[in-house]
Protein backbone atom coordinates (compact mmCIF):
# COMPACT_ATOMS: atom_id res chain seq x y z
CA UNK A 1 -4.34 -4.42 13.76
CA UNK A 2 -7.70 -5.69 12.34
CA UNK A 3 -8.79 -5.67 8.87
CA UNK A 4 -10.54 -1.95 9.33
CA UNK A 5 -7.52 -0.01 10.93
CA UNK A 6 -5.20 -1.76 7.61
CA UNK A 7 -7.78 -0.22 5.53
CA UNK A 8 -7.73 3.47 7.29
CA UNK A 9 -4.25 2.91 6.98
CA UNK A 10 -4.15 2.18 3.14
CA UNK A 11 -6.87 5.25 2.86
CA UNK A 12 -4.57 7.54 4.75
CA UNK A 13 -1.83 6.25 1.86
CA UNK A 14 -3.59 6.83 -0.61
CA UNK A 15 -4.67 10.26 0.21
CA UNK A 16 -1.09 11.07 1.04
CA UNK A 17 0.05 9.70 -2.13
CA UNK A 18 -2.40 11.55 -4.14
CA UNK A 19 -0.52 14.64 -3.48
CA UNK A 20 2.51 13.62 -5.09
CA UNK A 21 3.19 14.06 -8.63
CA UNK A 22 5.26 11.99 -11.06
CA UNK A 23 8.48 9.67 -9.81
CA UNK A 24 8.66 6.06 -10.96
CA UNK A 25 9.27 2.59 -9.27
CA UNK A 26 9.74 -0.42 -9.93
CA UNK A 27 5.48 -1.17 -10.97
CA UNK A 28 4.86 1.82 -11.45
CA UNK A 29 5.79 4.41 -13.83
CA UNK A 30 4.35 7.26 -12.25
CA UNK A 31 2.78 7.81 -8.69
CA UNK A 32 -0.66 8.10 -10.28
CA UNK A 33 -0.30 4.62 -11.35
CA UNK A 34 0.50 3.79 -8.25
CA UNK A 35 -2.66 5.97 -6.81
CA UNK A 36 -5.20 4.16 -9.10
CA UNK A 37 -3.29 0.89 -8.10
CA UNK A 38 -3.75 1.21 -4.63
CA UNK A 39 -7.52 2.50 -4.59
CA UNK A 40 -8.48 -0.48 -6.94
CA UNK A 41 -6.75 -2.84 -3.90
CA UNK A 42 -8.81 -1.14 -0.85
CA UNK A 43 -11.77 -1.55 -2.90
CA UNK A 44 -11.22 -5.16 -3.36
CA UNK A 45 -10.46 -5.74 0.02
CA UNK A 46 -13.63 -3.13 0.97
CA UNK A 47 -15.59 -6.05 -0.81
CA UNK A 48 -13.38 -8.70 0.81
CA UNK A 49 -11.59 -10.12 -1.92
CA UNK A 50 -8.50 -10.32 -0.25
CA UNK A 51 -6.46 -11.14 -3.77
CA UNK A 52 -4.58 -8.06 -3.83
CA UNK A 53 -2.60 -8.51 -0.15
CA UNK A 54 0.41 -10.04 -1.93
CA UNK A 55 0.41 -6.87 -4.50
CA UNK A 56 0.18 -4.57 -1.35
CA UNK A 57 2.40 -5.97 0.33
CA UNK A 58 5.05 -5.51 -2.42
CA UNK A 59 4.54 -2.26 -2.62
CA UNK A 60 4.38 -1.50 0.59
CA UNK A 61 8.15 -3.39 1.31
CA UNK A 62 10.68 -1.57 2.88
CA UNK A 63 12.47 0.69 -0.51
CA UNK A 64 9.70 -0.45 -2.77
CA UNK A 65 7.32 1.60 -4.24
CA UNK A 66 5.63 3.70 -1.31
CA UNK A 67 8.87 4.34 -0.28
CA UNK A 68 10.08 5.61 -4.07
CA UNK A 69 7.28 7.60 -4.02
CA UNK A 70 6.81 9.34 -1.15
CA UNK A 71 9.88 8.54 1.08
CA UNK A 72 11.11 9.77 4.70
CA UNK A 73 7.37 11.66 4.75
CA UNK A 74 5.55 8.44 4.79
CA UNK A 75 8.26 6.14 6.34
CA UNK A 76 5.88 5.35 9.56
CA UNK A 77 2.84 4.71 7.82
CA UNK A 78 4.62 2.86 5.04
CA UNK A 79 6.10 0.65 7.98
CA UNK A 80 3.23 -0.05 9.95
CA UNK A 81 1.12 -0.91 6.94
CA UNK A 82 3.73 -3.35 5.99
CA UNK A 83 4.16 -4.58 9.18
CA UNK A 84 -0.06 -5.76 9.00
CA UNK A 85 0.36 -7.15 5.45
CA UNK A 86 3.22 -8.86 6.00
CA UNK A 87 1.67 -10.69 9.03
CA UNK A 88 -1.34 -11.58 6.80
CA UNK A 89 0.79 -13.01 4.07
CA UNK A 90 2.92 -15.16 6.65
CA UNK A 91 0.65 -16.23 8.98
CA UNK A 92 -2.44 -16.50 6.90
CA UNK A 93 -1.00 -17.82 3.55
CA UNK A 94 -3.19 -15.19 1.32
């Protein structure tokens, strides 16, 4: 996956998340946190300042906070997305 398709990907989550409405995690107290959270990351990254990967990739772990959130529904996504980030943070040392 190149930088792009990660972002589609986090755009897709974050239009998916939008539709949810309150929950809580472990950042976040409410999935509109979370929403505001995750738009201020692909802008960063839209602008390359790659800073925010480790955040993302918290949240994007395996029963973090995309899964508290939005759960079986966005298990694939969640799971690919994490799969990207979590290659970037290993292999790239962001």
């Amino acid at each position: 996956m190149n930088k792009r398709d990660l972002l589609i990907e986090l755009k897709k989550a974050q239009w998916i998340a939008s539709h949810y409405k309150g929950g809580y995690s472990d950042h976040f107290l409410d999935v509109s946190d979370f929403v505001i959270a995750l738009r201020k990351a692909i802008v960063m990254l839209e602008a390359g300042d790659d800073s925010c990967i480790k955040d993302l990739w918290l949240w994007f772990s395996p029963t973090a906070d995309w899964d508290d959130f939005v759960g079986k529904e966005g298990l694939e996504l969640g799971d690919s997305i994490y799969k990207e980030l979590d290659r970037i943070v290993n292999e790239e040392e962001i």
